[in-house]
C-alpha atoms as a PDB file:
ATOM      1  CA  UNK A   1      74.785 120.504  99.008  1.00  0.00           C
ATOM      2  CA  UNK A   2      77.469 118.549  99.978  1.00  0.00           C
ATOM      3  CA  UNK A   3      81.141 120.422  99.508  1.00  0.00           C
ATOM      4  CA  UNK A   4      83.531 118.218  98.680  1.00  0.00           C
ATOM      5  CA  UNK A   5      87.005 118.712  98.353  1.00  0.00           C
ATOM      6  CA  UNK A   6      89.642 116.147  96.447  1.00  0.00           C
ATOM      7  CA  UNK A   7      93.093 115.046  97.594  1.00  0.00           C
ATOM      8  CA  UNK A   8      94.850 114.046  94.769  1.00  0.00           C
ATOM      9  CA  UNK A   9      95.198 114.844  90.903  1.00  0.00           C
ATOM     10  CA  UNK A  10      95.643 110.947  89.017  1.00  0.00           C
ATOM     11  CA  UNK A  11      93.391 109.819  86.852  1.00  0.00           C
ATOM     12  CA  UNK A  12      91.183 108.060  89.474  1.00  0.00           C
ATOM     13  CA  UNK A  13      90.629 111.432  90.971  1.00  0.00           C
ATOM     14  CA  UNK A  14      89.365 112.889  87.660  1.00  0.00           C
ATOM     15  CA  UNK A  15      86.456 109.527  87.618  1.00  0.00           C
ATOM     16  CA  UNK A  16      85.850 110.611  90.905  1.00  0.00           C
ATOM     17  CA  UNK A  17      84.643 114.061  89.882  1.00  0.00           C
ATOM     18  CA  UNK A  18      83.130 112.876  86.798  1.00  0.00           C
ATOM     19  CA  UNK A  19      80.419 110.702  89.253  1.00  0.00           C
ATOM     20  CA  UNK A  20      80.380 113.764  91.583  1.00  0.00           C
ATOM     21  CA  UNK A  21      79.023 115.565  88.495  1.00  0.00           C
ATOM     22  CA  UNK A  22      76.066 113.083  87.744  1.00  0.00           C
ATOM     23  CA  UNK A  23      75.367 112.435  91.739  1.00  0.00           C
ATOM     24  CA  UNK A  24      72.728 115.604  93.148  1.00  0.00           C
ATOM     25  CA  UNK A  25      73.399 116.788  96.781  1.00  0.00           C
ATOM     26  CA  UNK A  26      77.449 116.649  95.875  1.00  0.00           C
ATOM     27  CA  UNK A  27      80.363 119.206  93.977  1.00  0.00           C
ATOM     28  CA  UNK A  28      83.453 119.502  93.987  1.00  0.00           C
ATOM     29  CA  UNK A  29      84.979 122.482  95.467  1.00  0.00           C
ATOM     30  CA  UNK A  30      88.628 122.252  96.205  1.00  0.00           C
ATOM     31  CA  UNK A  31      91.318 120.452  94.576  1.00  0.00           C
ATOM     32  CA  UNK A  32      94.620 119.885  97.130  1.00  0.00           C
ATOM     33  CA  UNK A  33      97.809 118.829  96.094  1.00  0.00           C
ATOM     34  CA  UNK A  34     101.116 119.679  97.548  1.00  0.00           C
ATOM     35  CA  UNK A  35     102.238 121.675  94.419  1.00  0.00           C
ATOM     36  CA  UNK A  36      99.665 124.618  93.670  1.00  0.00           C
ATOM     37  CA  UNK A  37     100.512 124.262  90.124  1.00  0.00           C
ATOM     38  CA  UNK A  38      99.564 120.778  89.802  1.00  0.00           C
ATOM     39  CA  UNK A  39      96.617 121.324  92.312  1.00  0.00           C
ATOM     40  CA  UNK A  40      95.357 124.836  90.153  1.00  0.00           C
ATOM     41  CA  UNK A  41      95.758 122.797  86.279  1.00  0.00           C
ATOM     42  CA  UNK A  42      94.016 119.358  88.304  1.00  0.00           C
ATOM     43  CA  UNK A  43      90.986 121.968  89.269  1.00  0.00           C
ATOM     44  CA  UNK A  44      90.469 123.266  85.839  1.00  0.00           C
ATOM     45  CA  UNK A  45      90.780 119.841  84.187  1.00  0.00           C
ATOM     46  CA  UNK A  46      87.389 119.040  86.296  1.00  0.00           C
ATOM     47  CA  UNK A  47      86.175 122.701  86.705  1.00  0.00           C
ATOM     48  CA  UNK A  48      86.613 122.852  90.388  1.00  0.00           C
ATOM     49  CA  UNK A  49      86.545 126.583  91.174  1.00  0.00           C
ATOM     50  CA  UNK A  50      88.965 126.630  93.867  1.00  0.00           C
ATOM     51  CA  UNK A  51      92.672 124.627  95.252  1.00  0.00           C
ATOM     52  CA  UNK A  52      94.392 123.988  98.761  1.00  0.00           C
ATOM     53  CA  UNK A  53      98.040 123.519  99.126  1.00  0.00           C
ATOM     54  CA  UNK A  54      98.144 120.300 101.432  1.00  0.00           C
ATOM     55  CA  UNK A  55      95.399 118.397 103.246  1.00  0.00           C
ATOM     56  CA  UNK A  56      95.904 120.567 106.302  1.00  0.00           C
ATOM     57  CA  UNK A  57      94.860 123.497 104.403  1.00  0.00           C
ATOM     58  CA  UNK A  58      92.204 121.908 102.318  1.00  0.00           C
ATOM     59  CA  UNK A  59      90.472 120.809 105.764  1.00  0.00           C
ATOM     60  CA  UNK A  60      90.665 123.781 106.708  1.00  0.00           C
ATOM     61  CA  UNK A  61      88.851 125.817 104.161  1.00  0.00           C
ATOM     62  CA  UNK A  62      85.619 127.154 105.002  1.00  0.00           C
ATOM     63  CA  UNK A  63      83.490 125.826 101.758  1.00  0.00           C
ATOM     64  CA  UNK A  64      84.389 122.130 102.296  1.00  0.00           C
ATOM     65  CA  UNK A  65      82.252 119.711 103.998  1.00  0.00           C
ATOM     66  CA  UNK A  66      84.029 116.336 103.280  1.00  0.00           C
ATOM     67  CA  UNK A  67      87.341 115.081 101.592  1.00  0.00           C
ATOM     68  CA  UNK A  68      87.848 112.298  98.356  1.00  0.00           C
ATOM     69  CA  UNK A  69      91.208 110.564  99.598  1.00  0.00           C
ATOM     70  CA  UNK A  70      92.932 109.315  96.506  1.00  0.00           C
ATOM     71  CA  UNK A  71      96.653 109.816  97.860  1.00  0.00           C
ATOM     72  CA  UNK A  72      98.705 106.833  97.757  1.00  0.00           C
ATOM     73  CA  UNK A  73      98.144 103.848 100.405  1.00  0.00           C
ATOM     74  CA  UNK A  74     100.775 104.229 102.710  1.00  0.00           C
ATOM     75  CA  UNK A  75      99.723 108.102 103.023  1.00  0.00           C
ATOM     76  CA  UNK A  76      95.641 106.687 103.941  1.00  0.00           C
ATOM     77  CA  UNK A  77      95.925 105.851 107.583  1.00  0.00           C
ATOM     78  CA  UNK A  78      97.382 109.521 108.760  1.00  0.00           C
ATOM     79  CA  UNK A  79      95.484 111.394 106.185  1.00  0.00           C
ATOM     80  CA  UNK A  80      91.969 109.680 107.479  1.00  0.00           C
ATOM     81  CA  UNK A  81      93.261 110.459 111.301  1.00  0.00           C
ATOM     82  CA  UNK A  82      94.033 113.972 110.313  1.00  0.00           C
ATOM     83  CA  UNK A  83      90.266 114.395 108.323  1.00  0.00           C
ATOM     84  CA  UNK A  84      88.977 112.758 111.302  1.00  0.00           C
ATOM     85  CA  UNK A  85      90.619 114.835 113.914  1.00  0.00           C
ATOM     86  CA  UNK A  86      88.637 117.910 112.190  1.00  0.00           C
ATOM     87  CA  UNK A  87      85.557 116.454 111.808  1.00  0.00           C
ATOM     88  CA  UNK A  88      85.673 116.358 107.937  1.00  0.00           C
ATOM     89  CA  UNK A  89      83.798 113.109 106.342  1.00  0.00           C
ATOM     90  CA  UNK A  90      85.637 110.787 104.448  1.00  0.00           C
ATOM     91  CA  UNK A  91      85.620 108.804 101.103  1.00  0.00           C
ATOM     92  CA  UNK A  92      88.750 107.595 101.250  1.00  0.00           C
ATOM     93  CA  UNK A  93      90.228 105.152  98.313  1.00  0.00           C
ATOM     94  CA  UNK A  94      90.498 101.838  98.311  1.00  0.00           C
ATOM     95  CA  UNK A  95      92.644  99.917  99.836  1.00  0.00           C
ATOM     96  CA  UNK A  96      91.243 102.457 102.488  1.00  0.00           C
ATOM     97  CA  UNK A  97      94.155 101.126 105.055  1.00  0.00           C
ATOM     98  CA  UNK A  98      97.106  98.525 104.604  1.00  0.00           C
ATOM     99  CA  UNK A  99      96.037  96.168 106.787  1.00  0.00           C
ATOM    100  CA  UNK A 100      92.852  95.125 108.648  1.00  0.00           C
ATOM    101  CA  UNK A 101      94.493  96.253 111.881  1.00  0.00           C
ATOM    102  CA  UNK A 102      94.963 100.232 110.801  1.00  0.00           C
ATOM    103  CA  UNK A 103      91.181  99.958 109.443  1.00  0.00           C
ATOM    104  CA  UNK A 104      89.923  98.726 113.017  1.00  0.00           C
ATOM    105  CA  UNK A 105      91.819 101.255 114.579  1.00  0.00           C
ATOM    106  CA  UNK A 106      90.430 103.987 111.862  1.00  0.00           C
ATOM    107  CA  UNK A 107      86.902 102.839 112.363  1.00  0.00           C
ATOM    108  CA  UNK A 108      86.722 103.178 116.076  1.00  0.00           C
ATOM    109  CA  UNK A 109      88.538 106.870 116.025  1.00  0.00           C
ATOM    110  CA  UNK A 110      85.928 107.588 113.577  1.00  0.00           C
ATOM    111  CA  UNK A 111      83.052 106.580 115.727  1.00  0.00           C
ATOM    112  CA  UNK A 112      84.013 108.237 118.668  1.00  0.00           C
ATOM    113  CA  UNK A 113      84.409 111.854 116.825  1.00  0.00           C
ATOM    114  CA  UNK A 114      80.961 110.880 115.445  1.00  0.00           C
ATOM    115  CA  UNK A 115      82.696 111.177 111.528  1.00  0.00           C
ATOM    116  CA  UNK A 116      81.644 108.988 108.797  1.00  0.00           C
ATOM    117  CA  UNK A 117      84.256 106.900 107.206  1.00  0.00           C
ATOM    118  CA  UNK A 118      83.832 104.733 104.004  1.00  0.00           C
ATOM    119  CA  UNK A 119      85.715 103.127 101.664  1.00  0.00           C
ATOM    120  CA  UNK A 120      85.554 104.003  98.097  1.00  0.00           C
ATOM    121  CA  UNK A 121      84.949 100.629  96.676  1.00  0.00           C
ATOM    122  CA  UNK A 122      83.320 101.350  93.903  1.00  0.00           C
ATOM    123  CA  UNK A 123      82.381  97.318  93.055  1.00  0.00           C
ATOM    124  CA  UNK A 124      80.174  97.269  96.280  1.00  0.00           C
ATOM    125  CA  UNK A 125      77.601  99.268  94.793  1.00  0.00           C
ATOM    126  CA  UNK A 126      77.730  98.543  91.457  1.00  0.00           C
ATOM    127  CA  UNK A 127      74.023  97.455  90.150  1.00  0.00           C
ATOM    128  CA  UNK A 128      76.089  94.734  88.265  1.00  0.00           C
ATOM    129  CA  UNK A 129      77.072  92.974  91.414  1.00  0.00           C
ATOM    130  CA  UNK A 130      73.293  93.147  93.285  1.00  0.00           C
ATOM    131  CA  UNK A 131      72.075  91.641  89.797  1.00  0.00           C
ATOM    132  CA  UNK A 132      74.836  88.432  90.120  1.00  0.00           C
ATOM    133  CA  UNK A 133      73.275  88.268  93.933  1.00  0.00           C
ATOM    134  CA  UNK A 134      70.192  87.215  92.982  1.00  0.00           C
ATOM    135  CA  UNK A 135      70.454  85.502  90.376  1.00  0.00           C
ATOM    136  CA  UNK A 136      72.280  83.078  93.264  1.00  0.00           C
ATOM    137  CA  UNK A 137      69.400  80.869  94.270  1.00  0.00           C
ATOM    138  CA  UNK A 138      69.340  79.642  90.360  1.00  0.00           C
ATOM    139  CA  UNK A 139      72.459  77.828  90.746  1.00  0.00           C
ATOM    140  CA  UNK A 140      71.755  75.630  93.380  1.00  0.00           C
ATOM    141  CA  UNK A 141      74.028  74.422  95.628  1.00  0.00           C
ATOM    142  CA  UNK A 142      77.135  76.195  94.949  1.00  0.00           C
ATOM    143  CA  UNK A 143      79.900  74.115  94.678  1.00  0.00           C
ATOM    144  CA  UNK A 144      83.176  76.983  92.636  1.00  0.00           C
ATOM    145  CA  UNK A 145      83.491  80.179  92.701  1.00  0.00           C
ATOM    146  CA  UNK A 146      86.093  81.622  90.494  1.00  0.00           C
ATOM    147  CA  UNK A 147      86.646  85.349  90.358  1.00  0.00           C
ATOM    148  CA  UNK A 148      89.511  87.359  88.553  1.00  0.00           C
ATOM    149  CA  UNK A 149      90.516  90.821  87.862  1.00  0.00           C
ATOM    150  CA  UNK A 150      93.248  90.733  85.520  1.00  0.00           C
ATOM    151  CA  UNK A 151      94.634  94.174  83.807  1.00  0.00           C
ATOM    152  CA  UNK A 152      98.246  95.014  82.601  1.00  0.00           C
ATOM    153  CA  UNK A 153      99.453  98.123  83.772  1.00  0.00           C
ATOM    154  CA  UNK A 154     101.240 100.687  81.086  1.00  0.00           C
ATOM    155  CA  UNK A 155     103.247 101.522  84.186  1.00  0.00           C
ATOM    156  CA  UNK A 156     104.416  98.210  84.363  1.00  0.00           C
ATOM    157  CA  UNK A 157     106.947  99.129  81.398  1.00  0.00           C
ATOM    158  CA  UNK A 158     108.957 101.597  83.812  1.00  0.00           C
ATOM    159  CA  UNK A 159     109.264  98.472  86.178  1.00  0.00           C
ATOM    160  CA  UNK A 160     110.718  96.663  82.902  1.00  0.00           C
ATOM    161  CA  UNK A 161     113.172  99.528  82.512  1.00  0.00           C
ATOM    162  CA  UNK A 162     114.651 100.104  85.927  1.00  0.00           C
ATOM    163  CA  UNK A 163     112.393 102.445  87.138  1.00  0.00           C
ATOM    164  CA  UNK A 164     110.094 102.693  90.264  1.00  0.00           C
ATOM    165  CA  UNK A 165     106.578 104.225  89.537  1.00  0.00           C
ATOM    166  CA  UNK A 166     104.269 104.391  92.937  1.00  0.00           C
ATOM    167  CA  UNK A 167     101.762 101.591  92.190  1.00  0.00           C
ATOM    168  CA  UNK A 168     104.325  99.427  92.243  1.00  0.00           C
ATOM    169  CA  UNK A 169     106.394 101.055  94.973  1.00  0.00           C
ATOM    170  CA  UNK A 170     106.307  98.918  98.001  1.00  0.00           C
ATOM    171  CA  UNK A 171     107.275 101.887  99.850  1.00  0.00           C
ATOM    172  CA  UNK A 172     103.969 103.937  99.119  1.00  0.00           C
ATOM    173  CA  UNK A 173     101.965 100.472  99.885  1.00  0.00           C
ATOM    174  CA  UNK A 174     101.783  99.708  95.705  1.00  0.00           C
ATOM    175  CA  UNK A 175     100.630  96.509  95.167  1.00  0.00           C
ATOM    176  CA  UNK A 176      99.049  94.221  92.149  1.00  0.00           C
ATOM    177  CA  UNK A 177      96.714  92.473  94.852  1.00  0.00           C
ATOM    178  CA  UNK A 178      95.947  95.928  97.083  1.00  0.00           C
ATOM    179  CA  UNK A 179      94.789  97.708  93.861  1.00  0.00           C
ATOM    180  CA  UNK A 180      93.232  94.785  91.746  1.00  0.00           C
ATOM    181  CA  UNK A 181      92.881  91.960  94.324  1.00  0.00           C
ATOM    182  CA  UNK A 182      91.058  93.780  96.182  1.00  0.00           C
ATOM    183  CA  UNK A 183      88.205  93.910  93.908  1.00  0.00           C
ATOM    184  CA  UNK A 184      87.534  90.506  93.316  1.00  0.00           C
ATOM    185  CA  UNK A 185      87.956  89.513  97.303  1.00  0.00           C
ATOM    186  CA  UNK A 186      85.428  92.472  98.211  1.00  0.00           C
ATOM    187  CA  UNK A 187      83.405  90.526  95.974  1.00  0.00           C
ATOM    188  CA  UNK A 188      83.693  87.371  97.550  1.00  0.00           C
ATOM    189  CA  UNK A 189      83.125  88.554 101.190  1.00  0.00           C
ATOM    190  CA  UNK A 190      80.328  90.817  99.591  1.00  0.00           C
ATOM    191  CA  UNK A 191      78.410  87.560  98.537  1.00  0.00           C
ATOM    192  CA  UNK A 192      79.578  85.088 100.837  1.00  0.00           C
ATOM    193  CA  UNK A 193      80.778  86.375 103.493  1.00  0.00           C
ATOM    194  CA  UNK A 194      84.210  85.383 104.872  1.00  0.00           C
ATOM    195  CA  UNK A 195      86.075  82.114 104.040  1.00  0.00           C
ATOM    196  CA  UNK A 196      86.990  79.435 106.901  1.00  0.00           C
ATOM    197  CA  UNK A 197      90.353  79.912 105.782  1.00  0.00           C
ATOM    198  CA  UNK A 198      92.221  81.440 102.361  1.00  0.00           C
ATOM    199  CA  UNK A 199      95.798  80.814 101.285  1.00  0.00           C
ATOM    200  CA  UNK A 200      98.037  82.030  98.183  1.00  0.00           C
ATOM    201  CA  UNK A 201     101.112  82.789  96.369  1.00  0.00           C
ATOM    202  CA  UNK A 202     102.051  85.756  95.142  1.00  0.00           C
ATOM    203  CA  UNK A 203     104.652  86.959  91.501  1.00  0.00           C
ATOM    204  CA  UNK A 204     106.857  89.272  92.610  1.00  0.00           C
ATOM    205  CA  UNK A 205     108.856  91.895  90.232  1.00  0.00           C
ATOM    206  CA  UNK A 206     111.563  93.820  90.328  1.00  0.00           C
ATOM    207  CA  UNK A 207     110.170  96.797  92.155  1.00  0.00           C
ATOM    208  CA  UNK A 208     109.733  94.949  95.359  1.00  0.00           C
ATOM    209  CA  UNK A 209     105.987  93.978  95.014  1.00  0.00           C
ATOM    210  CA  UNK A 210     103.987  91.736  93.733  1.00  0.00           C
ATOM    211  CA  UNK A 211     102.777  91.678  89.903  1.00  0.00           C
ATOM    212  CA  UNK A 212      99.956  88.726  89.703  1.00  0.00           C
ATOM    213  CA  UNK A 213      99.112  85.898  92.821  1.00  0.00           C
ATOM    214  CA  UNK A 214      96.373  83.150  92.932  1.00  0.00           C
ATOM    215  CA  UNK A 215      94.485  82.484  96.496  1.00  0.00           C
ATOM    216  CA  UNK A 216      91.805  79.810  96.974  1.00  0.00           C
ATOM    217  CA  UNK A 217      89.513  80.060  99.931  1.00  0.00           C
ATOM    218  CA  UNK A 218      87.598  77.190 101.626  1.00  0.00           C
ATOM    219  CA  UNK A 219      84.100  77.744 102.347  1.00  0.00           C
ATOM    220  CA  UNK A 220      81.228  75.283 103.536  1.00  0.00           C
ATOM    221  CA  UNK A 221      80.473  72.797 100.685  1.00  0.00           C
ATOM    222  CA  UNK A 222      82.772  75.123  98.214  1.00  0.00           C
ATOM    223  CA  UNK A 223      85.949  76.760  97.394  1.00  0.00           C
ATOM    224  CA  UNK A 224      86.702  79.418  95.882  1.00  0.00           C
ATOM    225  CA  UNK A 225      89.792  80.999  93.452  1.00  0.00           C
ATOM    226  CA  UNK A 226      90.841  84.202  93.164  1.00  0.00           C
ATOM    227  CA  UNK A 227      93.160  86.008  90.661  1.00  0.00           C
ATOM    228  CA  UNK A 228      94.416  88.949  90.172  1.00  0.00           C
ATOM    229  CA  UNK A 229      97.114  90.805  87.673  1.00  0.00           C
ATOM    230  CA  UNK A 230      98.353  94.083  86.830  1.00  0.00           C
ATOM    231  CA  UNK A 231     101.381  92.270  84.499  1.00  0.00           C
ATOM    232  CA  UNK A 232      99.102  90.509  82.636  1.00  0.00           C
ATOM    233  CA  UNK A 233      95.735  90.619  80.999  1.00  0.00           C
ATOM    234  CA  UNK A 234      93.326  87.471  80.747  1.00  0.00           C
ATOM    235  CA  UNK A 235      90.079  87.219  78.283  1.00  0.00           C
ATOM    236  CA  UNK A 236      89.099  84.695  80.636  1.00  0.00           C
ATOM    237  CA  UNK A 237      85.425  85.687  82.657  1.00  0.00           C
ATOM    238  CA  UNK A 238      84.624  85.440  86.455  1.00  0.00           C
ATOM    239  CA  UNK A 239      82.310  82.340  86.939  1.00  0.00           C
ATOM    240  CA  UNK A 240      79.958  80.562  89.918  1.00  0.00           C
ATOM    241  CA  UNK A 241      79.397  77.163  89.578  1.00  0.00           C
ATOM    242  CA  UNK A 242      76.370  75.570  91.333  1.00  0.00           C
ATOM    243  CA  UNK A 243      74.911  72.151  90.829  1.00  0.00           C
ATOM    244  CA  UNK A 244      71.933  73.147  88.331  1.00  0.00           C
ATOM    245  CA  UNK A 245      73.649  76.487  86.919  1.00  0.00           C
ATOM    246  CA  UNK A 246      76.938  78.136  86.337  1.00  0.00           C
ATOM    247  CA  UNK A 247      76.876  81.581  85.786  1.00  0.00           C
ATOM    248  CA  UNK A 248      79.474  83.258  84.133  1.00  0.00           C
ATOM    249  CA  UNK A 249      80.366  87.277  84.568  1.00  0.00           C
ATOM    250  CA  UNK A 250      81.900  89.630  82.379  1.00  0.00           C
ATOM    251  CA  UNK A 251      84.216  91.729  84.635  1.00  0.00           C
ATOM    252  CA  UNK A 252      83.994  91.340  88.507  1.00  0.00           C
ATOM    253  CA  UNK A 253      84.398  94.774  89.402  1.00  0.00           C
ATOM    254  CA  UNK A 254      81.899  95.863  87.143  1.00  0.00           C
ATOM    255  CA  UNK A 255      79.519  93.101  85.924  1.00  0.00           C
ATOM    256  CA  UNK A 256      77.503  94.130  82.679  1.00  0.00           C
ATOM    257  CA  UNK A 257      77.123  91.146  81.022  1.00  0.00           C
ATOM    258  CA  UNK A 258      76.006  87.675  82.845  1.00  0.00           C
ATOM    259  CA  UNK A 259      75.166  84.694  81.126  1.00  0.00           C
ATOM    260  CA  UNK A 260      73.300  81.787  83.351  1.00  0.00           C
ATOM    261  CA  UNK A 261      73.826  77.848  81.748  1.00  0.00           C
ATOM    262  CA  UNK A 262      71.456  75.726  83.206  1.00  0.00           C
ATOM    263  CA  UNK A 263      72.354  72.187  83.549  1.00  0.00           C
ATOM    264  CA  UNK A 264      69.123  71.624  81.518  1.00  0.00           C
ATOM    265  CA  UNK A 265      67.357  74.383  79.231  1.00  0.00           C
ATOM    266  CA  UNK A 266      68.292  77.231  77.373  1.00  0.00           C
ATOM    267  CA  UNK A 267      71.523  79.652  78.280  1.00  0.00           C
ATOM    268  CA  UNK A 268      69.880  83.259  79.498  1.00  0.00           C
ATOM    269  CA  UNK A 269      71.759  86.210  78.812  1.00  0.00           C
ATOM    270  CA  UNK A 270      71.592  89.180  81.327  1.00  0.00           C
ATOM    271  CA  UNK A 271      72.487  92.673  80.521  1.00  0.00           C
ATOM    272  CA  UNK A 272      72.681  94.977  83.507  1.00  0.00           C
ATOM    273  CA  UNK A 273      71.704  98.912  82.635  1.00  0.00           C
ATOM    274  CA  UNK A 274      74.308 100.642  84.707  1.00  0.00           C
ATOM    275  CA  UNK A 275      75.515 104.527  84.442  1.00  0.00           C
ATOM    276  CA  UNK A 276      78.465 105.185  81.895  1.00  0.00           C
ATOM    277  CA  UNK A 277      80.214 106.689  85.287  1.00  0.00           C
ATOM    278  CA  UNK A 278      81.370 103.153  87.161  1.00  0.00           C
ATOM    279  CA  UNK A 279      81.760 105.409  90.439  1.00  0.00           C
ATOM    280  CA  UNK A 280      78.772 106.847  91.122  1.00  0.00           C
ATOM    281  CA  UNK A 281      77.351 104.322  93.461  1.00  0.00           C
ATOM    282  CA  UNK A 282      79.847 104.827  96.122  1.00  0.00           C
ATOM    283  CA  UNK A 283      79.293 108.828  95.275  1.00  0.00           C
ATOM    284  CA  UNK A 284      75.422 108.262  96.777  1.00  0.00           C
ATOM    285  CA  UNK A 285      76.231 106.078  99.339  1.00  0.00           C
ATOM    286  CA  UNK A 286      78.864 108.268 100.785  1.00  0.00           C
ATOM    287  CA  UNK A 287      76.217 111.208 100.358  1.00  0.00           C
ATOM    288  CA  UNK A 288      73.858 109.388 101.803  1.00  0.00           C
ATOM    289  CA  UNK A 289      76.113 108.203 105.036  1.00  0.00           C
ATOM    290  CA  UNK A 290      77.175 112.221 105.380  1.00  0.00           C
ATOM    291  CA  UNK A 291      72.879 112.615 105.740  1.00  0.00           C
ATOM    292  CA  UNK A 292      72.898 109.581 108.366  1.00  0.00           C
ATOM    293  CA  UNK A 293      72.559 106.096 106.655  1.00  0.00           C
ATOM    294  CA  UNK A 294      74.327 103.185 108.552  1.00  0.00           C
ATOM    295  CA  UNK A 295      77.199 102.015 107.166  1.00  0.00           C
ATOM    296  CA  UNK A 296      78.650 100.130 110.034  1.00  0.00           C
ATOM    297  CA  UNK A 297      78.521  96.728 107.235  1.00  0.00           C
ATOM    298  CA  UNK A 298      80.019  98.448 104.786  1.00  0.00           C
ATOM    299  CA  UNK A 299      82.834  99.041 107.256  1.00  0.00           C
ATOM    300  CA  UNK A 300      82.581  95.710 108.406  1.00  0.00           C
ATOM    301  CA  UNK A 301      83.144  94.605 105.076  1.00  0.00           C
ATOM    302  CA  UNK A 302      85.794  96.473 104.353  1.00  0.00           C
ATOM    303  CA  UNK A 303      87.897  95.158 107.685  1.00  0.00           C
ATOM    304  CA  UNK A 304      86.534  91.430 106.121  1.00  0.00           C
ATOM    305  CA  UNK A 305      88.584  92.530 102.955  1.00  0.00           C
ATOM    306  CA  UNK A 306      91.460  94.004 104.913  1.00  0.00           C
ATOM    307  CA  UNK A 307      91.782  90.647 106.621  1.00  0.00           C
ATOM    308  CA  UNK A 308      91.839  88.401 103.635  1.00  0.00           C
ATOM    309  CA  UNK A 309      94.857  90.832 102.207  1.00  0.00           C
ATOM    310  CA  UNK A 310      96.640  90.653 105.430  1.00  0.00           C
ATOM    311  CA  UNK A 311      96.665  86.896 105.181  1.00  0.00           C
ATOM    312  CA  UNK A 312      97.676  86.831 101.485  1.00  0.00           C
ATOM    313  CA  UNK A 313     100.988  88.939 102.280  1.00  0.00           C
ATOM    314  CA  UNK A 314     101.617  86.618 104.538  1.00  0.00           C
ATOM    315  CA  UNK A 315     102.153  83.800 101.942  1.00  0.00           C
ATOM    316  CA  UNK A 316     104.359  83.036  99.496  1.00  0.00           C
ATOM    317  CA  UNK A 317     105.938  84.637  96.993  1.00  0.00           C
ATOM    318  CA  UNK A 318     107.791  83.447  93.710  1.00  0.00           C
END
């Protein structure tokens, strides 16, 4: 049994335990947060017997094997150095890093204190996203690929008032394409691999960050457009575009429904069976890496991500 202990108490945290629950080989068994009140009321939400005032002491504690990250951003890089530095596995949230650079730099401390480090991105195990994989040879040569991830944010409406709220604080590494981007890119590296090249332009807001941003990426023989949101919400689909199919996909980071249009024939309809519980696929495979499985691509894939988000800061912004 795998002893895992949770840093954080938001509401990602809280789907985090919920997949621990339906994942064998893995519990919960600290909950650390800075304030022991917040850390003790977190635990009982999720029936975690026991709490840790700071990561320091939650590393510390003799009846955890491995640590959830779900801090905010600018807070990864340190935290995964300090979990590393003690031997402690780690799941750490995605973004896992700000930039490609911190991830590299992550990776190779990792490797040399023999510690596994993954990123919790929960749309690179999804069943949904294996099932749009091979369905690609149907499509023929692929010639668009359009993916978006488009959600309003309640918090968005203390931005509107004045306020600063930490997904949006630049400070703490909040960002519309960091937490939503992110999703639809890892998808596009996932399936393609990376782009020749990718440029974009970014909304900003009030709070210092960006809200929404459009990127298109060149590949060999296609392109490809991202978009992501978290002012804004979109009924619009994701959607691959080949010569003799399109195929068009319900919600990137967790495809259920795909529906493949043949240039000829009849339209096929796909539903993909999935757990109620989007995380638990990153739950096994971070189980599985703490019992020895290779996940040197996964990391590689995350640094691919990393990279495609560096170079999107890097562009405009309106």
């Amino acid at each position: 049994m795998i002893r895992i202990g949770i840093v954080g108490t938001s509401s990602i945290s809280e789907r985090f335990a919920e997949a621990v629950a339906a994942v064998e080989g893995v519990e919960v068994s600290r909950v650390a947060s800075r304030d022991e009140a917040r850390a003790r009321a977190f635990a009982d939400t999720i029936g975690a017997p026991r709490t840790a005032v700071g990561l320091t002491a939650l590393l510390a504690a003799p009846d955890v094997d491995a640590v959830y990250l779900a801090s905010p951003n600018a807070l990864h890089a340190e935290q995964v150095r300090e979990a590393v530095d003690a031997g402690i596995p780690v799941l750490v949230e995605k973004p896992a890093v700000l930039s490609a650079g911190e991830w590299e730099v992550a990776v190779s401390h990792a490797r040399e204190r023999g510690v596994v480090l993954l990123e919790a991105m929960r749309s690179g195990y999804d069943p949904g996203l294996r099932a749009v994989r091979r369905l690609l040879p149907r499509l023929g040569t692929l010639r668009r690929v359009s993916f978006r991830y488009e959600k309003r944010s309640a918090r968005y409406d203390h931005v509107l008032a004045g306020e600063q709220t930490n997904i949006f604080d630049p400070a703490l590494g909040g960002s519309a394409l960091r937490d939503l981007g992110v999703y639809p890119l890892h998808a596009l590296v996932r399936l393609f691999g990376a782009p020749r090249s990718i440029d974009g332009v970014r909304v900003g807001i009030a709070s210092g960050t960006d809200g929404l941003g459009s990127a298109l990426a060149a590949y060999d023989g296609f392109i490809a457009d991202i978009a992501w949101s978290k002012i804004t919400d979109t009924a619009l689909p994701s959607e691959i575009q080949g010569e003799e199919a399109s195929l068009s996909i319900d919600a990137i980071d967790a495809p259920r429904r795909l529906t493949l249009t043949p240039r000829e024939g009849d339209v096929e309809r796909i539903e993909v069976e999935a757990s109620a519980t989007p995380m638990v696929g990153e739950v096994e495979r971070f189980r599985d890496a703490v019992a020895g499985a290779d996940i040197s691509d996964d990391q590689r894939l995350t640094g691919l991500t990393l990279r495609l988000v560096d170079e999107i800061l890097g562009s405009a912004s309106v």
